[in-house]
Protein backbone atom coordinates (compact mmCIF):
# COMPACT_ATOMS: atom_id res chain seq x y z
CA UNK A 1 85.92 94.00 90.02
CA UNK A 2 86.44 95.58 93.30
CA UNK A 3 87.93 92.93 95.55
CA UNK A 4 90.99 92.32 93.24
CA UNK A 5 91.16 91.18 89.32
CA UNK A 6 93.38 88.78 87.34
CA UNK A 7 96.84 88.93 85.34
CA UNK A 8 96.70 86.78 82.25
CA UNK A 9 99.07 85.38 79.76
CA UNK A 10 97.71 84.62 76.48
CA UNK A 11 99.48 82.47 73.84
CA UNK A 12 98.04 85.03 70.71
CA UNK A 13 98.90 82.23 68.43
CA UNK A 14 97.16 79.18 69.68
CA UNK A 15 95.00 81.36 71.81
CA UNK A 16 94.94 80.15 75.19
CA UNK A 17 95.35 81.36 78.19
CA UNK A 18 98.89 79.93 79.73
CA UNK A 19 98.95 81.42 82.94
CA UNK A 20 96.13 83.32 85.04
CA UNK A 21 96.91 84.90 88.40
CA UNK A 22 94.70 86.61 91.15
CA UNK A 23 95.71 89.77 92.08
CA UNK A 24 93.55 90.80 94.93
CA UNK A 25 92.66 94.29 96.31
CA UNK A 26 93.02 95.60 91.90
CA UNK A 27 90.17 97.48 91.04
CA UNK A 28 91.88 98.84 87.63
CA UNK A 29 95.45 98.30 86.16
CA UNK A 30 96.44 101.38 83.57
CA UNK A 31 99.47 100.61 82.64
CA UNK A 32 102.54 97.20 82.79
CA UNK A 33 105.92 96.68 81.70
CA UNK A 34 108.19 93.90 81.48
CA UNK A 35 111.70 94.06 82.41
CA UNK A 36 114.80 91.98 80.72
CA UNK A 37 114.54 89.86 83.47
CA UNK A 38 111.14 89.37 82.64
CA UNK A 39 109.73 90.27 85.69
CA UNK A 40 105.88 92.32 84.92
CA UNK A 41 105.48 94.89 86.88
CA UNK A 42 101.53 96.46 86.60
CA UNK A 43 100.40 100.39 87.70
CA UNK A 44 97.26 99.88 89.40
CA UNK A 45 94.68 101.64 90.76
């Protein structure tokens, strides 16, 4: 997707998706971490 992508969060147990997020002007994401705050912060491309 070249004009941005989306950030999911995915309940693995009930599997659903709890929260989905645009993230425009993402073409790829490689790599995300979450800090003890649990702010996400994503490497993109």
């Amino acid at each position: 997707m070249t004009n941005g992508g989306y950030f999911n969060m995915i309940d693995v147990v009930a599997n659903e998706i709890v929260y989905s997020k645009l993230v425009p002007g993402v073409s790829q994401a490689w790599g995300h971490t979450v800090a003890p705050d649990g702010s996400v912060y994503i490497a993109k491309h």
